[in-house]
N, C-alpha and C. Protein backbone atom coordinates (compact mmCIF):
# COMPACT_ATOMS: atom_id res chain seq x y z
N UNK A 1 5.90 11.35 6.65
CA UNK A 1 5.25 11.38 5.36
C UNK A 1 5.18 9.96 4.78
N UNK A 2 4.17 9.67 4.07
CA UNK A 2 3.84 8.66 3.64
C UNK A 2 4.42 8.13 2.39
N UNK A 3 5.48 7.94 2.00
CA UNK A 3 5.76 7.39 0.52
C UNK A 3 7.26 6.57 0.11
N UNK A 4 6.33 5.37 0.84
CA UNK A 4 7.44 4.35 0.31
C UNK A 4 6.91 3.28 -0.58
N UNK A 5 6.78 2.71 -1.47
CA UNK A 5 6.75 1.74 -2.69
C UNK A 5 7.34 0.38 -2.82
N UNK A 6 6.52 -0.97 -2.50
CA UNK A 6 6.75 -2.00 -3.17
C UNK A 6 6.17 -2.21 -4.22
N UNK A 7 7.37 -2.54 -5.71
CA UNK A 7 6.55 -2.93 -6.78
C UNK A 7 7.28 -4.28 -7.35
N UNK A 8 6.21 -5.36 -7.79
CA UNK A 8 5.81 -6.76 -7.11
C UNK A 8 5.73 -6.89 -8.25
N UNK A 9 6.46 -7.48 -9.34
CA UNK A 9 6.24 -8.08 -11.07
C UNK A 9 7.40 -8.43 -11.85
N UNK A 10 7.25 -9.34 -12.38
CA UNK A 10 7.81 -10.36 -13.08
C UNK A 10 8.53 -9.73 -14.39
N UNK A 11 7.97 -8.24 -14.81
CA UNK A 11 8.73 -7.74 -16.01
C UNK A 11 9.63 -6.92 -15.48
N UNK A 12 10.60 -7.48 -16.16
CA UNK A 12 12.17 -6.50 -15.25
C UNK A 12 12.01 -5.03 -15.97
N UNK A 13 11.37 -5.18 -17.07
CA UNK A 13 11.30 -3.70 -17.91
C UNK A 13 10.65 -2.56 -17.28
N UNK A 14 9.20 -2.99 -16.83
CA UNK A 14 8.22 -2.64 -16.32
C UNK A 14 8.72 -2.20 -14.66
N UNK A 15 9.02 -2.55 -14.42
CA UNK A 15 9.37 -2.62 -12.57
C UNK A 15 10.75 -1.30 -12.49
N UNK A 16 12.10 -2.04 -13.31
CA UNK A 16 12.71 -0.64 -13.82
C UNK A 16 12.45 0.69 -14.31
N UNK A 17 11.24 0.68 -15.21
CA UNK A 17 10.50 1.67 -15.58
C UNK A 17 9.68 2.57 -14.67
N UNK A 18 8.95 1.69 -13.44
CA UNK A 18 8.42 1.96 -12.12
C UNK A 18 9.23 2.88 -10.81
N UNK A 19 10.64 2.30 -11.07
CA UNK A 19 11.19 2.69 -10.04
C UNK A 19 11.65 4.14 -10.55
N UNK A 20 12.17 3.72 -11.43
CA UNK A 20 12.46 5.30 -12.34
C UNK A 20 11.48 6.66 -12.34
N UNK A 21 10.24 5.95 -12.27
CA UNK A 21 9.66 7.34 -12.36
C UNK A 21 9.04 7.75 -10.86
N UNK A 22 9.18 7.05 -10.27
CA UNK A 22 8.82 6.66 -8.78
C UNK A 22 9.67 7.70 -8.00
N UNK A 23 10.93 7.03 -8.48
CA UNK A 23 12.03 7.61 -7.60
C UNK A 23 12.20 9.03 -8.11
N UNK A 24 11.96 9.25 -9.37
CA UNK A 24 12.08 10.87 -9.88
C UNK A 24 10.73 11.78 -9.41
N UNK A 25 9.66 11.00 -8.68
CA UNK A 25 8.71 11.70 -7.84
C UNK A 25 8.85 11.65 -6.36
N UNK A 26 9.93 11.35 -6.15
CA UNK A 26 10.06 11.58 -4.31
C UNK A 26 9.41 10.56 -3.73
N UNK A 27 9.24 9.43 -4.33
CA UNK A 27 8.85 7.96 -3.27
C UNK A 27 10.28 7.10 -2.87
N UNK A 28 10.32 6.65 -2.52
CA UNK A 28 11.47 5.42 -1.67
C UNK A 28 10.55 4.07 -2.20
N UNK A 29 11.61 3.16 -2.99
CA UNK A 29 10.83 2.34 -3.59
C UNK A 29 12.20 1.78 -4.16
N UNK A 30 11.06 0.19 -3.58
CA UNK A 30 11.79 -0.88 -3.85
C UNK A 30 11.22 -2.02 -4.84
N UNK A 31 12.03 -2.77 -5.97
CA UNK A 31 11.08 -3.44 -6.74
C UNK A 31 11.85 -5.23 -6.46
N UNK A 32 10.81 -6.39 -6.73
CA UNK A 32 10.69 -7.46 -6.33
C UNK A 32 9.91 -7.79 -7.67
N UNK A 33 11.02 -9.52 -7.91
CA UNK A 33 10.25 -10.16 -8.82
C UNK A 33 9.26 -10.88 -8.93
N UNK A 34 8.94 -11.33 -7.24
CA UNK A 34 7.89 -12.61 -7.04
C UNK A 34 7.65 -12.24 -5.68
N UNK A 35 6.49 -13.20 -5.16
CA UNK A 35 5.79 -13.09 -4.19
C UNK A 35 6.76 -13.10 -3.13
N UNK A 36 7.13 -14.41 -3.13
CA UNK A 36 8.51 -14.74 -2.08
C UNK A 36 9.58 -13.49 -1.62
N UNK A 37 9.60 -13.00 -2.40
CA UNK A 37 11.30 -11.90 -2.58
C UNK A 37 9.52 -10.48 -1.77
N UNK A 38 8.74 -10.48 -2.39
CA UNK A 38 7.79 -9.54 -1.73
C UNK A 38 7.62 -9.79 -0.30
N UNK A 39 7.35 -10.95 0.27
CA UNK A 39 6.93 -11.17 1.57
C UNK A 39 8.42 -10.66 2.71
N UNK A 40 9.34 -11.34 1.71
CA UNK A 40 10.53 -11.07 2.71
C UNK A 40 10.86 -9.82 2.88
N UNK A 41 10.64 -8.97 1.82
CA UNK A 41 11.06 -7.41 2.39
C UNK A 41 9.74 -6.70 3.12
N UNK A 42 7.91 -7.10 2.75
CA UNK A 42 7.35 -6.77 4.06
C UNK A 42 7.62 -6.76 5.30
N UNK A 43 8.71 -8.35 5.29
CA UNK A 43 8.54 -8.60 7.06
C UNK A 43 9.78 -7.61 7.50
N UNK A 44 11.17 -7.19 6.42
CA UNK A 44 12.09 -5.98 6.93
C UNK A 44 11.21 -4.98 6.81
N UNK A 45 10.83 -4.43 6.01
CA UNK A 45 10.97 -3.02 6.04
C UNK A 45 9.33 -2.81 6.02
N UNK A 46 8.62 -1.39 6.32
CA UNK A 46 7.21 -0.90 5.87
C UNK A 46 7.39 0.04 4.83
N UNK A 47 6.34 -0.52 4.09
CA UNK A 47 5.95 0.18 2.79
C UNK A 47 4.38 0.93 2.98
N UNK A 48 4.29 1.67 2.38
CA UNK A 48 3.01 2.57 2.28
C UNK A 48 2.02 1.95 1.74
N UNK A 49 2.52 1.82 0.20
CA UNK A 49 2.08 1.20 -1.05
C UNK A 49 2.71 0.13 -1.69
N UNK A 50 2.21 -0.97 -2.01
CA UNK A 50 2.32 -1.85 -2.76
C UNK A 50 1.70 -1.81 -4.12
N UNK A 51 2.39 -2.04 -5.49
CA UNK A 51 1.59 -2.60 -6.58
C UNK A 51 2.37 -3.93 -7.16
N UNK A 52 1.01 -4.33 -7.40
CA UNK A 52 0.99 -6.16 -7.34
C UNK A 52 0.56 -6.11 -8.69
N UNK A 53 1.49 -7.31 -9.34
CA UNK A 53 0.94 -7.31 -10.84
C UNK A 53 0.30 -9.15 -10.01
N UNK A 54 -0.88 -9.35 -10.71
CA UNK A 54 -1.89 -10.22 -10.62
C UNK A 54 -0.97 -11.88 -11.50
N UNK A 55 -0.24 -11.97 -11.97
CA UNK A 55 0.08 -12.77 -12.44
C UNK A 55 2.00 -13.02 -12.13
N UNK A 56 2.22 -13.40 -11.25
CA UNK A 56 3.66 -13.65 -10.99
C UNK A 56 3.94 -15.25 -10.88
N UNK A 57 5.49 -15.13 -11.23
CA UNK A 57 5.47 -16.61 -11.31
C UNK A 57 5.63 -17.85 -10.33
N UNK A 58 5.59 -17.61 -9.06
CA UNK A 58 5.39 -18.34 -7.93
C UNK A 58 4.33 -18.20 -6.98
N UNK A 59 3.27 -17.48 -7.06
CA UNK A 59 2.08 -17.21 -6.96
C UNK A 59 0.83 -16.21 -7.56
N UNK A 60 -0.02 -16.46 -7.20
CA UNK A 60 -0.92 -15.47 -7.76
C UNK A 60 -1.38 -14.02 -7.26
N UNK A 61 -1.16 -13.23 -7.63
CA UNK A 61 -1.21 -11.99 -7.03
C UNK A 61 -2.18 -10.97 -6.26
N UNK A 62 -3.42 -12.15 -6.43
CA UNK A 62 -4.61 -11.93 -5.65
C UNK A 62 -4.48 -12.93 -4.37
N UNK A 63 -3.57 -13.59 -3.89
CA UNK A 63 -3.18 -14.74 -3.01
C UNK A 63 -2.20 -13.64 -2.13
N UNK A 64 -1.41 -13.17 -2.75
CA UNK A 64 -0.14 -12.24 -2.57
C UNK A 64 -0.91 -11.37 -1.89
N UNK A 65 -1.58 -10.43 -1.99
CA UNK A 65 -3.13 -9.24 -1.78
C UNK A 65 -2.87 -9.95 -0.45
N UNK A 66 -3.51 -11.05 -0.21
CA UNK A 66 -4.32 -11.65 0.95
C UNK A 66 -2.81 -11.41 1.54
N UNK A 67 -1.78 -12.39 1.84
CA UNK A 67 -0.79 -12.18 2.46
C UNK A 67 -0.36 -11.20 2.71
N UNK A 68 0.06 -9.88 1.82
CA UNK A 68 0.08 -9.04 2.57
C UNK A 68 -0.05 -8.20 3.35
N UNK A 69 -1.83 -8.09 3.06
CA UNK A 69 -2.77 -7.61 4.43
C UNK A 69 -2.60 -8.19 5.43
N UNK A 70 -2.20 -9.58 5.67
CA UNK A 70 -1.98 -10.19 7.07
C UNK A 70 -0.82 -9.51 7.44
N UNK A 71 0.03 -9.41 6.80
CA UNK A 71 1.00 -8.90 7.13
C UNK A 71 1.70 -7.64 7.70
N UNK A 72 0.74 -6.60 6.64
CA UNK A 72 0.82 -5.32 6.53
C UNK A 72 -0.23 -4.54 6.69
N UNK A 73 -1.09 -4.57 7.70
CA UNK A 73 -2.62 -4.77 7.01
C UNK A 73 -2.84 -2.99 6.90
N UNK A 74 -2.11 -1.81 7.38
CA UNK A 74 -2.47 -0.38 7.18
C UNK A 74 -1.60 -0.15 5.31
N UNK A 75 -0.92 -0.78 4.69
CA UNK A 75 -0.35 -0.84 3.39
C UNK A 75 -1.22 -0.80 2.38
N UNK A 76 -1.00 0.39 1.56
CA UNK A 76 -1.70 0.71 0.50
C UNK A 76 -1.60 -0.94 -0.98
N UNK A 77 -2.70 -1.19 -1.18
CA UNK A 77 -2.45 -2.27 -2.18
C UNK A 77 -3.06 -2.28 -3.05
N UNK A 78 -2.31 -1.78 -4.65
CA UNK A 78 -3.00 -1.80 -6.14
C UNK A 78 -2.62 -3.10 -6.61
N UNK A 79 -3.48 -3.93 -7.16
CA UNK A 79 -3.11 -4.52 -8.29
C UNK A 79 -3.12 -4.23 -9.66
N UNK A 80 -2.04 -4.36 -10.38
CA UNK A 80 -1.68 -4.30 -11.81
C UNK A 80 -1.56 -5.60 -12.43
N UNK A 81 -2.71 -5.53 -13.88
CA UNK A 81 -2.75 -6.96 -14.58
C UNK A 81 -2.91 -6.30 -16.07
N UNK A 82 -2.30 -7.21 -16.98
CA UNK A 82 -2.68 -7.42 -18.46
C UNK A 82 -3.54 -8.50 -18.72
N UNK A 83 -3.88 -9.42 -17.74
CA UNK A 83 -4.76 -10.37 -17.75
C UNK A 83 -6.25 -9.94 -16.78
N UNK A 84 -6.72 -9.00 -17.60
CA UNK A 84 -7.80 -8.62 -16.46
C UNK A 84 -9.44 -9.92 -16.82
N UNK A 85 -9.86 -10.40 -15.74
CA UNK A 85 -10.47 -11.28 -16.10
C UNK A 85 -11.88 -10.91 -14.78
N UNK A 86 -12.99 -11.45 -14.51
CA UNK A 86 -14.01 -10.88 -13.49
C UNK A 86 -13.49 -11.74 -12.12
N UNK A 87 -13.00 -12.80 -12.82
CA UNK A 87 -12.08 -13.68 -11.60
C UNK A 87 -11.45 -13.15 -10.59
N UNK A 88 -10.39 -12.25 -11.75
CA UNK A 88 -9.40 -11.70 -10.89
C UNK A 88 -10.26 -10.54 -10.32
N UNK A 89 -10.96 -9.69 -11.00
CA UNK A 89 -11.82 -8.71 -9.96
C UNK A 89 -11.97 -8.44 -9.02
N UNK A 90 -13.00 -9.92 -8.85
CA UNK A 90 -13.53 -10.48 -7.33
C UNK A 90 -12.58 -10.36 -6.58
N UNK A 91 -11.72 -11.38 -6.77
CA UNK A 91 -10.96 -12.16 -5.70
C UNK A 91 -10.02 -10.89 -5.67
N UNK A 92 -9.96 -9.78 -6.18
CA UNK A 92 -9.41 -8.13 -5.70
C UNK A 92 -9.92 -7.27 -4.91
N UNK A 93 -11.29 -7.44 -5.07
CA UNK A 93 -12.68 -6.98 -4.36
C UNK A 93 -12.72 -7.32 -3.20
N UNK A 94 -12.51 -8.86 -3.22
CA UNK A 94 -12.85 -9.82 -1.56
C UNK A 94 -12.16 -9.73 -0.75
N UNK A 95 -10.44 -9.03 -1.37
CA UNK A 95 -9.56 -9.38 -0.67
C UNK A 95 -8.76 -8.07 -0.45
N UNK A 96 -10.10 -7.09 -0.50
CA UNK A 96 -9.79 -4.86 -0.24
C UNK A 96 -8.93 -5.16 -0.92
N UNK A 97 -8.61 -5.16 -2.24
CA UNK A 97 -7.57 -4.55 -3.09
C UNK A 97 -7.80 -2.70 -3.34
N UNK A 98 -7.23 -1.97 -2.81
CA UNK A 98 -6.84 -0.50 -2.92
C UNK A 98 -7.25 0.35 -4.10
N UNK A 99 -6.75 -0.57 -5.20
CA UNK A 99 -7.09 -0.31 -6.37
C UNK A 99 -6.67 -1.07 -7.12
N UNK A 100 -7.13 -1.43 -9.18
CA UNK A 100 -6.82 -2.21 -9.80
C UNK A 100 -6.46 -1.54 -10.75
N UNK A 101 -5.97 -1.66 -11.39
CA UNK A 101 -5.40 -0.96 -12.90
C UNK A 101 -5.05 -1.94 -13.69
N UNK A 102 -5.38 -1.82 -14.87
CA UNK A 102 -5.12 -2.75 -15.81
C UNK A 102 -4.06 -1.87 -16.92
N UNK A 103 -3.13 -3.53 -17.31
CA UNK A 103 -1.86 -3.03 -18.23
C UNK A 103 -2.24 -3.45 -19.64
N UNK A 104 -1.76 -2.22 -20.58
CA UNK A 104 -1.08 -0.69 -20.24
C UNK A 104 -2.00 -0.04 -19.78
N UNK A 105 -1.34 0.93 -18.59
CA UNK A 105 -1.75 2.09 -18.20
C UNK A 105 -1.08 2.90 -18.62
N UNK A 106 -1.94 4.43 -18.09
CA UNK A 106 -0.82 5.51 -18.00
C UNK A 106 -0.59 6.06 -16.92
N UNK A 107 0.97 5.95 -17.14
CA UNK A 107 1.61 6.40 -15.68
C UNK A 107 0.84 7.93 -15.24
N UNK A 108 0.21 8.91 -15.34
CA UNK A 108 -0.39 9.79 -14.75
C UNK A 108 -1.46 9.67 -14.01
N UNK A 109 -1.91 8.59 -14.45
CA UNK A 109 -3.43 7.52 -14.05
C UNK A 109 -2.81 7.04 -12.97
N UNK A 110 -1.69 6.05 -12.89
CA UNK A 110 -1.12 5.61 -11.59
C UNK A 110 -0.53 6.64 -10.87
N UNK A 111 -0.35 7.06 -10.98
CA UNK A 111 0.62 8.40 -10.22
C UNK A 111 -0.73 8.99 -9.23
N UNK A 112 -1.26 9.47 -10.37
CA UNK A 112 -2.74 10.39 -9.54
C UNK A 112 -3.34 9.00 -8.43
N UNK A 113 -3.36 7.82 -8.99
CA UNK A 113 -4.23 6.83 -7.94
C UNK A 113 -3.19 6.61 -6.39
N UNK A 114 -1.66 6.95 -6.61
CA UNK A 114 -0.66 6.61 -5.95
C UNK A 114 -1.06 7.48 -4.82
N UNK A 115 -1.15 9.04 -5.21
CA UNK A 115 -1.26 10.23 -4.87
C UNK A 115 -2.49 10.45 -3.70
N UNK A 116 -3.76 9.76 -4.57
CA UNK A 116 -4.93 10.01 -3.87
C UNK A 116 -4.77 9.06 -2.29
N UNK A 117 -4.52 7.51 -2.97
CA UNK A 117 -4.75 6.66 -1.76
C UNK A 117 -3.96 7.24 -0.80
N UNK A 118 -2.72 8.00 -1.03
CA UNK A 118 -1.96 8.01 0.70
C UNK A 118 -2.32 8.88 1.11
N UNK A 119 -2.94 10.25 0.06
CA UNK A 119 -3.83 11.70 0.77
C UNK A 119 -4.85 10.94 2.09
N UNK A 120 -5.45 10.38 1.50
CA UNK A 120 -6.87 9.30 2.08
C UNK A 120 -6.02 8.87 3.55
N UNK A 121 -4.78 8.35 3.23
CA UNK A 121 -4.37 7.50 4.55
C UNK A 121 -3.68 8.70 5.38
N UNK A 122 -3.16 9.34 5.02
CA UNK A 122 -2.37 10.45 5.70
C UNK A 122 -3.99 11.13 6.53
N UNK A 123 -4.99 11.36 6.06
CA UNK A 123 -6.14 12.13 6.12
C UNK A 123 -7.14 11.37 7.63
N UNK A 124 -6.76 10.39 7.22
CA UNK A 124 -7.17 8.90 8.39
C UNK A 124 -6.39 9.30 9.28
N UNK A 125 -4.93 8.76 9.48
CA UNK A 125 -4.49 9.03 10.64
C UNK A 125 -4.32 10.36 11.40
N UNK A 126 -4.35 11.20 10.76
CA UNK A 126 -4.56 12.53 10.94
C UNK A 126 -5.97 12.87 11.99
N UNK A 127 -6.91 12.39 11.21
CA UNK A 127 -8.30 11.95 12.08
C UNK A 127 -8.08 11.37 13.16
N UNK A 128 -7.32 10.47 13.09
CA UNK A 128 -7.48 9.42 14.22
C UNK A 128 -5.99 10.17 15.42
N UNK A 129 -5.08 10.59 14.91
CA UNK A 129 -4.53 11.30 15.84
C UNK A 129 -5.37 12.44 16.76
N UNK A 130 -6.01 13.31 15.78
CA UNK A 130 -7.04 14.33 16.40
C UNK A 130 -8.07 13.61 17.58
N UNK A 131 -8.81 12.48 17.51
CA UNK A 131 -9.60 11.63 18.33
C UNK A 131 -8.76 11.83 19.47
N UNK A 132 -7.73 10.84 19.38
CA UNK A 132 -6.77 10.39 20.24
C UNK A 132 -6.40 11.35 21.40
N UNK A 133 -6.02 12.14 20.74
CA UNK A 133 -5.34 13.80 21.68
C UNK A 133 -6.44 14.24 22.31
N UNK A 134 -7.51 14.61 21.31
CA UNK A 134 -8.71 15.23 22.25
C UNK A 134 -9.39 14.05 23.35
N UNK A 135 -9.49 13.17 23.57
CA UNK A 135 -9.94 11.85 24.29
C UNK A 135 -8.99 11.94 25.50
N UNK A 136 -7.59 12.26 25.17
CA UNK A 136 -6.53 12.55 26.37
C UNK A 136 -7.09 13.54 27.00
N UNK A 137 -7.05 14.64 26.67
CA UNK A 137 -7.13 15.67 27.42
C UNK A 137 -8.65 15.94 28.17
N UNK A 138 -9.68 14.92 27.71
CA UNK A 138 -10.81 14.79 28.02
C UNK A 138 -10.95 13.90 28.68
N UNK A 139 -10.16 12.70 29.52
CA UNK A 139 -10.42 11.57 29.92
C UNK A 139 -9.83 12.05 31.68
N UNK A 140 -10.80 11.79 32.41
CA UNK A 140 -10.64 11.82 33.73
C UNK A 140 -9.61 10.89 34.26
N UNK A 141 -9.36 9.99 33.76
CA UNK A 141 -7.79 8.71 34.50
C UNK A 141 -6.75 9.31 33.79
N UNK A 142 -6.81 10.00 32.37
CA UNK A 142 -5.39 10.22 32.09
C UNK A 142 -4.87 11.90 33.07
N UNK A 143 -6.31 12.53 33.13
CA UNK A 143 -6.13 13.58 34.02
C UNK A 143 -5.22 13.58 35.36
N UNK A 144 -5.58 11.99 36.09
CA UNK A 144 -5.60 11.82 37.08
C UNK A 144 -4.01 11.42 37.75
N UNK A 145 -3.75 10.75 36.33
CA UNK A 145 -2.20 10.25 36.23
C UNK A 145 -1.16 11.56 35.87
N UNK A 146 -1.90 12.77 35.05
CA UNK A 146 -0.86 13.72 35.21
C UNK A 146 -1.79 14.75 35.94
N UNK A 147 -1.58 15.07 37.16
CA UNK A 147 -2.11 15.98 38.19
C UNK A 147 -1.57 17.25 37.39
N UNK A 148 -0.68 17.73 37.02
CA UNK A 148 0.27 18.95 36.75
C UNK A 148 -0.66 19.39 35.49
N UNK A 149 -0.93 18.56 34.52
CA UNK A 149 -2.09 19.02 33.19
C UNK A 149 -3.70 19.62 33.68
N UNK A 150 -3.79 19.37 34.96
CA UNK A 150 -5.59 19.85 35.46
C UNK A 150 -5.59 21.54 34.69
């Protein structure tokens, strides 16, 4: 099942507040103050979802976006900003941001967007498992390698 949580922001209030309701909905979730402290737990652990607040204080969170797709590139990625600007948009747009939400939200708004994107990804691989299996059992070399499946 799909639901583990990096949340990526500079307000200790906000991020505490995140995990809290996070964790009282059955996600596994971990929160980070800056980009740096974000990258290092991508490269331990996989996360599902990421939300990125757009303004942190050792980089920019549309920079952060980019890095972590290199990194992570099947990882769900929202950005969260109080500084919503067409700047930041774009460069959210250019760089497949997942989704954007602007602060304040309401947590039911994020929750439901949390909800939808991993339905979507669970729904994908699901697809793509189905391909996979039927392609096996349809492929004359994998036939060939297990004689006992004819």
């Amino acid at each position: 099942m799909l639901n583990s949580v990096l949340i990526i922001d500079d307000d200790e209030d906000l991020r505490n507040m995140l995990v809290s309701i996070l964790d009282t909905e059955g996600y596994q979730v971990e929160a980070v103050k800056n980009g740096k402290e974000a990258i290092k737990s991508c490269e331990k652990f996989h996360f599902d979802v990421a939300l990125i607040d757009i303004e942190l204080p050792d980089i920019k969170g549309t920079e952060l976006l980019e890095r972590l797709k290199k990194l992570r590139p099947k990882m769900i990625r929202i950005i969260i900003t109080g500084h919503p600007s067409l700047e930041n948009a774009m460069k959210a747009v250019n760089e497949r941001a997942d989704g954007y939400i602007l602060k304040p939200f309401e947590v039911a708004d994020l929750l439901k967007l949390i909800k939808r994107l991993l339905s979507e990804k669970t729904d994908e691989y699901l697809r793509m498992y189905g391909e996979l299996t039927h392609e096996k059992e349809n492929n004359p070399f994998v036939k060939y390698q297990n004689p006992d499946k004819w």
